[in-house]
PDB file of N, CA and C in Angstrom:
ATOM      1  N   UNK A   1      10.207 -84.009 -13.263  1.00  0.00           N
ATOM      2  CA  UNK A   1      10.529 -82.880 -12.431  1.00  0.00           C
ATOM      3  C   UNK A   1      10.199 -83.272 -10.988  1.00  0.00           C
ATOM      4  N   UNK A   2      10.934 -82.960 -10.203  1.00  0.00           N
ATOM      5  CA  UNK A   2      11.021 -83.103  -8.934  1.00  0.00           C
ATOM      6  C   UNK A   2      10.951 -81.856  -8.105  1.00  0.00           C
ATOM      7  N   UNK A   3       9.534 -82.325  -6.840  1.00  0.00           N
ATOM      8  CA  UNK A   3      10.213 -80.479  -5.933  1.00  0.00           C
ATOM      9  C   UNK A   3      11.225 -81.214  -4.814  1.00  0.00           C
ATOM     10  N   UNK A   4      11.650 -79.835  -4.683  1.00  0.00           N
ATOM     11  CA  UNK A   4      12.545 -79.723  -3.464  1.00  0.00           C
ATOM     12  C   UNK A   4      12.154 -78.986  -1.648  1.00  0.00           C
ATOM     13  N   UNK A   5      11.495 -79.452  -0.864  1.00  0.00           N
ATOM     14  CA  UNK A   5      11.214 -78.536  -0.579  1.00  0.00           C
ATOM     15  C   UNK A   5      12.179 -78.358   1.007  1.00  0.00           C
ATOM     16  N   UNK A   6      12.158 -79.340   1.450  1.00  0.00           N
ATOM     17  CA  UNK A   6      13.065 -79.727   2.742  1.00  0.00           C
ATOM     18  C   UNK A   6      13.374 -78.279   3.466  1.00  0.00           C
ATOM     19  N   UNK A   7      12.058 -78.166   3.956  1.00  0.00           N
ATOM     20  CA  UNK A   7      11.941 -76.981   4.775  1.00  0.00           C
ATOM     21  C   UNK A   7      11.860 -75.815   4.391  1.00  0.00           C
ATOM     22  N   UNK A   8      11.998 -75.580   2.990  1.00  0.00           N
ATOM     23  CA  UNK A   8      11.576 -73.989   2.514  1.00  0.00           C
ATOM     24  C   UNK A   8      10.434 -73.807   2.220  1.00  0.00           C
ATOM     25  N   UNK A   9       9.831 -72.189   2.843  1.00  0.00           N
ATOM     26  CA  UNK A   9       8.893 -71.493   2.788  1.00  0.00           C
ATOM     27  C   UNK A   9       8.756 -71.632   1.105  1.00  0.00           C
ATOM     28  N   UNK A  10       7.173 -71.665   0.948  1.00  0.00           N
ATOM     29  CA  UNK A  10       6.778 -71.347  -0.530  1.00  0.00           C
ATOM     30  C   UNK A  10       7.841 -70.410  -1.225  1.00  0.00           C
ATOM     31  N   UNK A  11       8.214 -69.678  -1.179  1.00  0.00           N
ATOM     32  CA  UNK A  11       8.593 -68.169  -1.672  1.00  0.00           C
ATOM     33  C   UNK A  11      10.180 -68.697  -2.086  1.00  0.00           C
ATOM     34  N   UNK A  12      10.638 -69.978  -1.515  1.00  0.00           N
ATOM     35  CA  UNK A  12      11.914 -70.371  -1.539  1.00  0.00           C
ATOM     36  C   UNK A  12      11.871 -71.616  -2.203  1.00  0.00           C
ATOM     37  N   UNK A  13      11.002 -72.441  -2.893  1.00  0.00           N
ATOM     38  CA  UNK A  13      10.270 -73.584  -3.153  1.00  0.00           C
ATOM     39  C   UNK A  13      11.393 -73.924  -5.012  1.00  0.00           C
ATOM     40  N   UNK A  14      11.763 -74.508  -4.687  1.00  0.00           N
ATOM     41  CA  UNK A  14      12.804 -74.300  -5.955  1.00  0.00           C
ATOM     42  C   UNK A  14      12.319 -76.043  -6.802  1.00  0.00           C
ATOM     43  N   UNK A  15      13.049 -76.105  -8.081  1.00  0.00           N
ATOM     44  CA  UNK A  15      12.703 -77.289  -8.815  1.00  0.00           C
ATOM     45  C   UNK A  15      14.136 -77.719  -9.214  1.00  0.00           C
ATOM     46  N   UNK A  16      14.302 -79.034  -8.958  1.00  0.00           N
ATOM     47  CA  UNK A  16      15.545 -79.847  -9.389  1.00  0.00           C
ATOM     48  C   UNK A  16      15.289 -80.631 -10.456  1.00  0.00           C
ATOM     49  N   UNK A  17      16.212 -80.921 -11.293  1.00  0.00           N
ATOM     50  CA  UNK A  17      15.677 -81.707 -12.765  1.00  0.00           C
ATOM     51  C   UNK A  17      16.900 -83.158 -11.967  1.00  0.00           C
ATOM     52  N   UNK A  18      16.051 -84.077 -11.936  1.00  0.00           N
ATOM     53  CA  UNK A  18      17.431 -85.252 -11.392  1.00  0.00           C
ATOM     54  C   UNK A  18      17.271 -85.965 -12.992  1.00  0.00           C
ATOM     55  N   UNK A  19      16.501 -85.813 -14.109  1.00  0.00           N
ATOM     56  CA  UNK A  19      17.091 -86.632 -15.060  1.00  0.00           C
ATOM     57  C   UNK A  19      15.818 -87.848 -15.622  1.00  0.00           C
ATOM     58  N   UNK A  20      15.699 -88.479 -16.392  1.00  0.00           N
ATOM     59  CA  UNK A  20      14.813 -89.594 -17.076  1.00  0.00           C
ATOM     60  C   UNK A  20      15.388 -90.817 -16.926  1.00  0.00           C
ATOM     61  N   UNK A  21      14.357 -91.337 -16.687  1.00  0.00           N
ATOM     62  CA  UNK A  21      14.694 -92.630 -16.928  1.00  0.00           C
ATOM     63  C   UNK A  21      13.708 -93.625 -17.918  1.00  0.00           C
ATOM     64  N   UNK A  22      14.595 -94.275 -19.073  1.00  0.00           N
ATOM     65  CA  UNK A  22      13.816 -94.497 -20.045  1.00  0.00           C
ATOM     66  C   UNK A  22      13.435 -95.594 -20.408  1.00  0.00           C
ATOM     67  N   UNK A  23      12.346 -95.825 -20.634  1.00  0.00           N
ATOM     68  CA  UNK A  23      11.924 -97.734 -21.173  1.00  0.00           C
ATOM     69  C   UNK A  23      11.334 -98.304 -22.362  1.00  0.00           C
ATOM     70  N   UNK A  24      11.715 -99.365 -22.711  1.00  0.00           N
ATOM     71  CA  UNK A  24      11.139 -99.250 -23.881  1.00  0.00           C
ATOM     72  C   UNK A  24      10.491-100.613 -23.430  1.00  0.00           C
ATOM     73  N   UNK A  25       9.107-100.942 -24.884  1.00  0.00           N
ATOM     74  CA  UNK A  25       8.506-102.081 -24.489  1.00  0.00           C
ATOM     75  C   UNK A  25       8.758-103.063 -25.259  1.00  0.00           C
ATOM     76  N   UNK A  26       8.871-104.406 -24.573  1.00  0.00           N
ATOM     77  CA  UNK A  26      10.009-105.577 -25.190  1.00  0.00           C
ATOM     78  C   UNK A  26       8.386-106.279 -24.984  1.00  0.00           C
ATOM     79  N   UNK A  27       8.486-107.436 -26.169  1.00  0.00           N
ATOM     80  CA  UNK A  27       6.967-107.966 -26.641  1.00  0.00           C
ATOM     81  C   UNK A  27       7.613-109.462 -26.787  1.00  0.00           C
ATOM     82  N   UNK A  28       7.863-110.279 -26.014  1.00  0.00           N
ATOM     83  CA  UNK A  28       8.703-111.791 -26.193  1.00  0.00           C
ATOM     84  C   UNK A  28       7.523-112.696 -25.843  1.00  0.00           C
ATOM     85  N   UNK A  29       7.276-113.619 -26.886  1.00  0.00           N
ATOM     86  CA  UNK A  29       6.440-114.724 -27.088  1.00  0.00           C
ATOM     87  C   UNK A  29       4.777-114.011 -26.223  1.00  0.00           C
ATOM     88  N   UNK A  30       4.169-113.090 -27.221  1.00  0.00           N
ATOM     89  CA  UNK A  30       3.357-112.510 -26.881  1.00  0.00           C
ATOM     90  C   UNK A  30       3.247-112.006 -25.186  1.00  0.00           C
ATOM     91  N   UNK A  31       4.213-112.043 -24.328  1.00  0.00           N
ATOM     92  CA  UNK A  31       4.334-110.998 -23.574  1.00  0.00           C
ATOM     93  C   UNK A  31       4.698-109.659 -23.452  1.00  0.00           C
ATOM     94  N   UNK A  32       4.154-108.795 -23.036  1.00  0.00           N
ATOM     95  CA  UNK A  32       4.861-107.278 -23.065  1.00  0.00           C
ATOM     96  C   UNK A  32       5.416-107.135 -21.721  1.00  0.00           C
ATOM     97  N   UNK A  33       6.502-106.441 -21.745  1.00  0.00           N
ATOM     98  CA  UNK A  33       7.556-106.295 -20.567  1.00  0.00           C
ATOM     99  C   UNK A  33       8.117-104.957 -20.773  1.00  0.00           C
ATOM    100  N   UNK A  34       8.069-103.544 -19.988  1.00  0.00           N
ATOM    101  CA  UNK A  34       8.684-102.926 -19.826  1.00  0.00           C
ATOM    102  C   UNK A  34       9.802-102.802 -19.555  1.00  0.00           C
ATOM    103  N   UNK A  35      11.407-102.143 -20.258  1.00  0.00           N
ATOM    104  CA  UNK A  35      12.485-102.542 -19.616  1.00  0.00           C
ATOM    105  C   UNK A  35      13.446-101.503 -19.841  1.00  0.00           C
ATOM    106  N   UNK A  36      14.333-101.288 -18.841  1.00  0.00           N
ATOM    107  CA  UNK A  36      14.641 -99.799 -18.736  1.00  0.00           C
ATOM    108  C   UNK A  36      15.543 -99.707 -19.407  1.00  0.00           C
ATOM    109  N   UNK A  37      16.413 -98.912 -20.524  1.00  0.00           N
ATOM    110  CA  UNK A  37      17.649 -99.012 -21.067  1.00  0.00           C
ATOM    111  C   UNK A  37      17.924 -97.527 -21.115  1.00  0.00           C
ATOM    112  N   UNK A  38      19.463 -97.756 -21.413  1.00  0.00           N
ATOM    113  CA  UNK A  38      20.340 -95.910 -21.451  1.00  0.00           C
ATOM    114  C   UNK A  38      20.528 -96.319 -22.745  1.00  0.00           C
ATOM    115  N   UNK A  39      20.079 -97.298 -24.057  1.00  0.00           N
ATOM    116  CA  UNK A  39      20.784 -97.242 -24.934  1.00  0.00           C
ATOM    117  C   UNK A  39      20.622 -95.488 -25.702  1.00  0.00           C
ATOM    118  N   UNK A  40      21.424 -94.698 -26.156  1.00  0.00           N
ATOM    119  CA  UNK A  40      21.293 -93.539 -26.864  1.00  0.00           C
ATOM    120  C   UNK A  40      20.388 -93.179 -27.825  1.00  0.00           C
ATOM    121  N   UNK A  41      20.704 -94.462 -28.311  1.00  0.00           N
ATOM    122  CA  UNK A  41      19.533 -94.340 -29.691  1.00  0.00           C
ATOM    123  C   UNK A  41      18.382 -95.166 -29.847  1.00  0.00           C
ATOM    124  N   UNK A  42      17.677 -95.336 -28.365  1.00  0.00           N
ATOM    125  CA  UNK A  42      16.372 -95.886 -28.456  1.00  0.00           C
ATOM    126  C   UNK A  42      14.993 -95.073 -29.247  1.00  0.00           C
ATOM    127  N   UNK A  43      15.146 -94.207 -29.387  1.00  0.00           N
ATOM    128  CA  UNK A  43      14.585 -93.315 -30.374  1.00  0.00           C
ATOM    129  C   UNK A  43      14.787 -93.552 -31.556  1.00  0.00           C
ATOM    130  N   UNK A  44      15.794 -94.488 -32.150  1.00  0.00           N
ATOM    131  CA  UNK A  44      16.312 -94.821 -33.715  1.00  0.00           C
ATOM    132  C   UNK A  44      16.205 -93.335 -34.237  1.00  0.00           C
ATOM    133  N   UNK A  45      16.524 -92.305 -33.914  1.00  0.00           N
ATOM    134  CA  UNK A  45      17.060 -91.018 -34.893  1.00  0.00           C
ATOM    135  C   UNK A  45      15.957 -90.242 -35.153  1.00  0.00           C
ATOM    136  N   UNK A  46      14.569 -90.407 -33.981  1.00  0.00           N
ATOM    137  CA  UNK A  46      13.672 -89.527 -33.743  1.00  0.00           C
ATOM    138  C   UNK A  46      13.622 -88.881 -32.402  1.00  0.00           C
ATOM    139  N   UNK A  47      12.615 -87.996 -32.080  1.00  0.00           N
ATOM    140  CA  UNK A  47      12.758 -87.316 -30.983  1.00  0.00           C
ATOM    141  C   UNK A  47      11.639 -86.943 -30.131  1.00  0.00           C
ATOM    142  N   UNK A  48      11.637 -86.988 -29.056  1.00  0.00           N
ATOM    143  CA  UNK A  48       9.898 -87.487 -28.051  1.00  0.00           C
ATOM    144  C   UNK A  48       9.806 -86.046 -27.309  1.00  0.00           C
ATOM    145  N   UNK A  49       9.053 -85.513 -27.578  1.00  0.00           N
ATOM    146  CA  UNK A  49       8.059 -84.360 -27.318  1.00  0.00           C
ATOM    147  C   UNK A  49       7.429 -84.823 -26.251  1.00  0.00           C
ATOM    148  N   UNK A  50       7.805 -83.481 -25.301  1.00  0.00           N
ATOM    149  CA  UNK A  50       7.001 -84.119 -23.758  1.00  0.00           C
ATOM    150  C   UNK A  50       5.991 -82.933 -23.014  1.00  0.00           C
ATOM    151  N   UNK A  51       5.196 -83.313 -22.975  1.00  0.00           N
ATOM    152  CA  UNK A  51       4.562 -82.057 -21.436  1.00  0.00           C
ATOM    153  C   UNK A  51       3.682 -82.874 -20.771  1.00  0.00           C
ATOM    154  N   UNK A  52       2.658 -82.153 -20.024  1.00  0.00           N
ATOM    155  CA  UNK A  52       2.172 -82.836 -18.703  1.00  0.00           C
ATOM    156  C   UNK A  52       1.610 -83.786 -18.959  1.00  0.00           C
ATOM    157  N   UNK A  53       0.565 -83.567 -20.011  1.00  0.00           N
ATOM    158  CA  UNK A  53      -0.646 -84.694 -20.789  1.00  0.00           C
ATOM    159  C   UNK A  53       0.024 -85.749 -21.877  1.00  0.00           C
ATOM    160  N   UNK A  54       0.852 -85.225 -22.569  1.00  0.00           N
ATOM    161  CA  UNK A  54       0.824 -86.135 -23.687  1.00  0.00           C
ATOM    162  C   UNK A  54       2.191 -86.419 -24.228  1.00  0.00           C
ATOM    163  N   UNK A  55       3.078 -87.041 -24.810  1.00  0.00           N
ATOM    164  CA  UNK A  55       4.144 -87.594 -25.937  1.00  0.00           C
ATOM    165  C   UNK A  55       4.000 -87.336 -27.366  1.00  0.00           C
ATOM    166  N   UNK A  56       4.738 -87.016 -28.045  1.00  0.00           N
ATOM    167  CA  UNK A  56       4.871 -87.243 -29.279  1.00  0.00           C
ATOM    168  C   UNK A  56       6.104 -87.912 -30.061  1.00  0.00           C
ATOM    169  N   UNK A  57       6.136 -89.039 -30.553  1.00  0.00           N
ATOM    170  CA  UNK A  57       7.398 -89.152 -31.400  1.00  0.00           C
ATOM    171  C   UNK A  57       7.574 -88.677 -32.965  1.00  0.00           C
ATOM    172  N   UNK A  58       8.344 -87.834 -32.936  1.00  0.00           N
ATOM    173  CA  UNK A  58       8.371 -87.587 -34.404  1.00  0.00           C
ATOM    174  C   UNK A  58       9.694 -87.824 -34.896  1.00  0.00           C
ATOM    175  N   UNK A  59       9.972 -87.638 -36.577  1.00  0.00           N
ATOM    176  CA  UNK A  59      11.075 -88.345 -36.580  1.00  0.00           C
ATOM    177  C   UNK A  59      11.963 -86.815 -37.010  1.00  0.00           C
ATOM    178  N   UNK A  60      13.365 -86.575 -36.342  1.00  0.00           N
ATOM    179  CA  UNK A  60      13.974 -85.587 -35.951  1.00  0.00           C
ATOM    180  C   UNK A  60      13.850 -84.443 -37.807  1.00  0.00           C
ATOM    181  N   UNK A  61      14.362 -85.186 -38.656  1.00  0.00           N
ATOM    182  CA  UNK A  61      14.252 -84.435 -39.701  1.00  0.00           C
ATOM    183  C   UNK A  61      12.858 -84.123 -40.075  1.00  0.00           C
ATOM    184  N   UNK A  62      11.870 -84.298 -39.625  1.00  0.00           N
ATOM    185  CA  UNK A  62      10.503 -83.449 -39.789  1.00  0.00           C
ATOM    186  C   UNK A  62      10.696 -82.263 -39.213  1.00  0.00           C
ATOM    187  N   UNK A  63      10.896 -81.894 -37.932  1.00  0.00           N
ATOM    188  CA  UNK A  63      11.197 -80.285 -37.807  1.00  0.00           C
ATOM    189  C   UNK A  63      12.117 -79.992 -37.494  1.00  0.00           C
ATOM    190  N   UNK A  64      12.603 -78.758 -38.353  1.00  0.00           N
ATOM    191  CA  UNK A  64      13.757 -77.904 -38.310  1.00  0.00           C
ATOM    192  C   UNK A  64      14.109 -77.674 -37.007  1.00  0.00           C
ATOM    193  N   UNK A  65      15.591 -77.970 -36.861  1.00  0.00           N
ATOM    194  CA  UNK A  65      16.009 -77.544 -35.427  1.00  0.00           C
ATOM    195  C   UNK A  65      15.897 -78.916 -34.627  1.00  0.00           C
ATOM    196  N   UNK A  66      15.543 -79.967 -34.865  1.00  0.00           N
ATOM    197  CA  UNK A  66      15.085 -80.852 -34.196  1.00  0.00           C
ATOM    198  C   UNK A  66      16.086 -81.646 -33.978  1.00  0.00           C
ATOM    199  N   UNK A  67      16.637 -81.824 -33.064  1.00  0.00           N
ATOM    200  CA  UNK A  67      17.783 -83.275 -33.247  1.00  0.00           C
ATOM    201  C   UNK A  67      17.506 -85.087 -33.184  1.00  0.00           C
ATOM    202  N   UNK A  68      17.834 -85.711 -33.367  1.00  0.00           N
ATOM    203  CA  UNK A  68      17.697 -87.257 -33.292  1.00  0.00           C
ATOM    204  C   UNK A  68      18.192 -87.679 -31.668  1.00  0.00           C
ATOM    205  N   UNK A  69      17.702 -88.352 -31.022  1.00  0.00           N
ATOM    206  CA  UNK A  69      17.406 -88.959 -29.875  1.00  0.00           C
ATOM    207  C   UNK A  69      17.716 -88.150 -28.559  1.00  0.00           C
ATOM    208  N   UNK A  70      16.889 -87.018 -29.086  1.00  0.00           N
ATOM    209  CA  UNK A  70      16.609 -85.688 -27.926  1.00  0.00           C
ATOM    210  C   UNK A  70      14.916 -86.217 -27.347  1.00  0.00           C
ATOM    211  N   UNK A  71      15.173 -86.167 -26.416  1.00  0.00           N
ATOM    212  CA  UNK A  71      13.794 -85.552 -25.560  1.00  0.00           C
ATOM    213  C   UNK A  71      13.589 -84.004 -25.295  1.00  0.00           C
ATOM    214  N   UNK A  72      12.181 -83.462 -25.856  1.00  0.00           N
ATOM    215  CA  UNK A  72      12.086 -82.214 -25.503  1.00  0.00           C
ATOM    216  C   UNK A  72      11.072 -82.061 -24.805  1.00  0.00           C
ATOM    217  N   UNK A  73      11.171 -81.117 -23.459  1.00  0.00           N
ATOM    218  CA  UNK A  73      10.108 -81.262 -22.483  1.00  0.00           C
ATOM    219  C   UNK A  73       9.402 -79.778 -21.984  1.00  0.00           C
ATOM    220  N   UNK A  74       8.476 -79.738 -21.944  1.00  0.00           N
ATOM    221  CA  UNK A  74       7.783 -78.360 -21.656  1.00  0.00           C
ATOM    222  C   UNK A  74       8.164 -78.215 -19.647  1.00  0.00           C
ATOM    223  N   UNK A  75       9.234 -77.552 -19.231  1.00  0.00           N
ATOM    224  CA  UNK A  75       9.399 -77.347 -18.284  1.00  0.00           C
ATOM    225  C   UNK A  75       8.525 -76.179 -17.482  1.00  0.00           C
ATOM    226  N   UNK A  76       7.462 -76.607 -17.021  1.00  0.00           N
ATOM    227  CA  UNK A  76       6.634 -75.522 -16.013  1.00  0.00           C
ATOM    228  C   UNK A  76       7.062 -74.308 -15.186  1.00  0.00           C
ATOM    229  N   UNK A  77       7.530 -73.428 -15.008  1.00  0.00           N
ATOM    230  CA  UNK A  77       7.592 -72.816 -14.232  1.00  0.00           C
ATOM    231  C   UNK A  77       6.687 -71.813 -13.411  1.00  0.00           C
ATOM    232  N   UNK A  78       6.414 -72.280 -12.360  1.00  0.00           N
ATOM    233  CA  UNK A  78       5.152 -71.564 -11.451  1.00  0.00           C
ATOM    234  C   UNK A  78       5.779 -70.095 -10.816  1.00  0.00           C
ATOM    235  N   UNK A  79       4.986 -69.486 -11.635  1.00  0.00           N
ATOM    236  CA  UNK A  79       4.979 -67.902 -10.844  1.00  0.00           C
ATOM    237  C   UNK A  79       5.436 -68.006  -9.297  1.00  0.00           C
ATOM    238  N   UNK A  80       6.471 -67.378  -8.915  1.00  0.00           N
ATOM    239  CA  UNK A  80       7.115 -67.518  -7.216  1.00  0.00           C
ATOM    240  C   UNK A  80       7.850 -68.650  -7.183  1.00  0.00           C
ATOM    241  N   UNK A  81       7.642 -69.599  -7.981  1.00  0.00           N
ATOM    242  CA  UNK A  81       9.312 -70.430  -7.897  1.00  0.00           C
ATOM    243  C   UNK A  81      10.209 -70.004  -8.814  1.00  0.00           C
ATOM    244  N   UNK A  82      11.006 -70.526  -8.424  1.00  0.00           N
ATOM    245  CA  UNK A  82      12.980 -70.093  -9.302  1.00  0.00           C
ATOM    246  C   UNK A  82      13.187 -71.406  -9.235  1.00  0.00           C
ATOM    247  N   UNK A  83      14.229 -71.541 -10.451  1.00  0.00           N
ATOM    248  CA  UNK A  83      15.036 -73.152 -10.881  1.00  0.00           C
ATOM    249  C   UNK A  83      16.277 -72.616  -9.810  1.00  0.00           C
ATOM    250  N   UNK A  84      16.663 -73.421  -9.550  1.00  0.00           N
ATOM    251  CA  UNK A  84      18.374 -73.310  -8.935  1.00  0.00           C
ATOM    252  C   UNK A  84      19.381 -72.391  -9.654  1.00  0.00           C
ATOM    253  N   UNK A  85      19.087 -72.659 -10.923  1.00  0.00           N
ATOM    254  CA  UNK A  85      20.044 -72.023 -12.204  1.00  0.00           C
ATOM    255  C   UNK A  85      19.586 -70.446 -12.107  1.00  0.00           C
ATOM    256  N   UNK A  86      18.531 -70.347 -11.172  1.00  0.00           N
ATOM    257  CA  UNK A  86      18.541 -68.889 -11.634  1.00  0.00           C
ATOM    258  C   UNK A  86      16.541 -68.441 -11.671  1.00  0.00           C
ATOM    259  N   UNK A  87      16.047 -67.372 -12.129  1.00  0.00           N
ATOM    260  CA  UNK A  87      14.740 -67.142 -12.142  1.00  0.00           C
ATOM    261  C   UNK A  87      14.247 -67.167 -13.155  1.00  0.00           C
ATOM    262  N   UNK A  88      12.675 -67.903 -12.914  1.00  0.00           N
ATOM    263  CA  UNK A  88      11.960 -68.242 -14.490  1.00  0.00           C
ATOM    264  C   UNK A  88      11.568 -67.212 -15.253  1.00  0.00           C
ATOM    265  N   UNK A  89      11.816 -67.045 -16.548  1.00  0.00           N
ATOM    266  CA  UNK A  89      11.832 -65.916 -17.314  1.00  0.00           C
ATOM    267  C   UNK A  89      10.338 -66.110 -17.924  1.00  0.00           C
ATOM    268  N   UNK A  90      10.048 -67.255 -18.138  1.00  0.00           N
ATOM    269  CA  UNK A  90       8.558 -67.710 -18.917  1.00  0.00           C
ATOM    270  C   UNK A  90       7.403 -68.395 -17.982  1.00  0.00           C
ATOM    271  N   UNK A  91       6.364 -68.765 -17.859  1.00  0.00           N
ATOM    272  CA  UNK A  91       5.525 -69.766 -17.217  1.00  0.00           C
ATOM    273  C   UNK A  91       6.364 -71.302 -17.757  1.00  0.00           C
ATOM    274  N   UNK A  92       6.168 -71.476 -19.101  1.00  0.00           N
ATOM    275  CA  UNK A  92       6.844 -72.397 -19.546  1.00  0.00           C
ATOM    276  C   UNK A  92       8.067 -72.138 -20.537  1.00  0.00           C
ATOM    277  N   UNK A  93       9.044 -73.336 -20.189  1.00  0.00           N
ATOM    278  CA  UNK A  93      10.424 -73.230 -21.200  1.00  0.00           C
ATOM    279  C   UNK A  93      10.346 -74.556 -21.871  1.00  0.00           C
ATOM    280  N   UNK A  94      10.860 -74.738 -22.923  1.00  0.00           N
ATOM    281  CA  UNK A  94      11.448 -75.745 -23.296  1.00  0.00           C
ATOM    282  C   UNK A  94      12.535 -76.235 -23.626  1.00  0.00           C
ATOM    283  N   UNK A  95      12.939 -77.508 -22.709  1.00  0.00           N
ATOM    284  CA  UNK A  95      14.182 -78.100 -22.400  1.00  0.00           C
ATOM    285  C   UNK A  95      14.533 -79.030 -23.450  1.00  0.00           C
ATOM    286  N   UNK A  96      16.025 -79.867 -22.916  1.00  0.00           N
ATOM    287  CA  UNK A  96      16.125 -80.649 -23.896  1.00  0.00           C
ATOM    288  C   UNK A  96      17.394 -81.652 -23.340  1.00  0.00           C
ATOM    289  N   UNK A  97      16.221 -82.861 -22.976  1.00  0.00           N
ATOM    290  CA  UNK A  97      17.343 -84.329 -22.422  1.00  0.00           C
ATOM    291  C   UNK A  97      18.086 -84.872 -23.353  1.00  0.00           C
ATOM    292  N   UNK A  98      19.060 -85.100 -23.604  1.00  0.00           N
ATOM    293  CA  UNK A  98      20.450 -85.382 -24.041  1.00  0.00           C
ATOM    294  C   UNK A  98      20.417 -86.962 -24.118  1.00  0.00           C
ATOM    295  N   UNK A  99      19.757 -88.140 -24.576  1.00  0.00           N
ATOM    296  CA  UNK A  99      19.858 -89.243 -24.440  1.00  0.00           C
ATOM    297  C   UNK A  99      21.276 -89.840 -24.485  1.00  0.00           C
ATOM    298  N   UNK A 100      22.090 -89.248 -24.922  1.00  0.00           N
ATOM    299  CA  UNK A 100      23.445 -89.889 -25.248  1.00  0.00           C
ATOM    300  C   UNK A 100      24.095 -89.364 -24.016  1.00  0.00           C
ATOM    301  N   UNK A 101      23.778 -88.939 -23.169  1.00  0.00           N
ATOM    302  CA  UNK A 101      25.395 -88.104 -22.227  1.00  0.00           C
ATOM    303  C   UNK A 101      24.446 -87.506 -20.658  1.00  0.00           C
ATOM    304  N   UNK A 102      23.025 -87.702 -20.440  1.00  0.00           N
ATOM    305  CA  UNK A 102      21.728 -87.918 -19.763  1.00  0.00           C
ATOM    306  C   UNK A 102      22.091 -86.133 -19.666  1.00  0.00           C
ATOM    307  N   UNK A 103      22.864 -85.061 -19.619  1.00  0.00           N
ATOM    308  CA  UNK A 103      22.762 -84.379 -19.524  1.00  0.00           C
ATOM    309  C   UNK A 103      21.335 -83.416 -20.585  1.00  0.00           C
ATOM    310  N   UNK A 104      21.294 -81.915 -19.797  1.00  0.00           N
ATOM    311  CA  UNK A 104      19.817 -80.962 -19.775  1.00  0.00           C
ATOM    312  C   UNK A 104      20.891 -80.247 -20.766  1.00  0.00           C
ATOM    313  N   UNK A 105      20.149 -79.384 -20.973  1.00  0.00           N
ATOM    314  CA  UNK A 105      20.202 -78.073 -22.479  1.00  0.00           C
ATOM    315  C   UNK A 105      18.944 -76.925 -21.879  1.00  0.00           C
TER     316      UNK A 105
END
């Protein structure tokens, strides 16, 4: 999550989602190397649970509703900001990155 603020008063302080960028860790002749890929199904058909502190991977058919190589993210919303899309209905929502098409839900 990204702010926006480029000159707006608190009260106008809005949040832009520009998107993930994802890496996985490549381990070649006992080196580890971080390395960024869009492949879709770097998740192999599980799905990564996100908020401020921590990750989870679980694998999508453990919970109902869950899809395979979704990211789901606890999106914050602070009392007196608004998303662009409109005004926060909750403190927190939960979203959902699209690994195949980088598009939000």
């Amino acid at each position: 999550m990204v702010f926006y603020t480029d000159g707006l008063g608190l009260e106008e302080l809005a949040f832009i989602r520009l998107g993930f960028k994802v890496f996985k860790l490549l381990v070649l002749d006992g080196e580890k190397k971080w390395v960024q890929t869009k492949d879709p199904n770097v998740l192999g058909g599980g799905a990564l649970l996100l908020d401020d502190n921590t990750s989870t991977y679980v694998p999508a058919s453990d919970l109902l509703g869950c899809h395979p190589n979704f990211m789901y993210f606890v999106d914050c919303c602070v009392p007196g900001y608004t998303h662009l899309a409109g005004v926060c209905l909750s403190p927190y929502e939960v979203d959902i990155f699209h690994l195949r098409d980088g598009s939000f839900q």
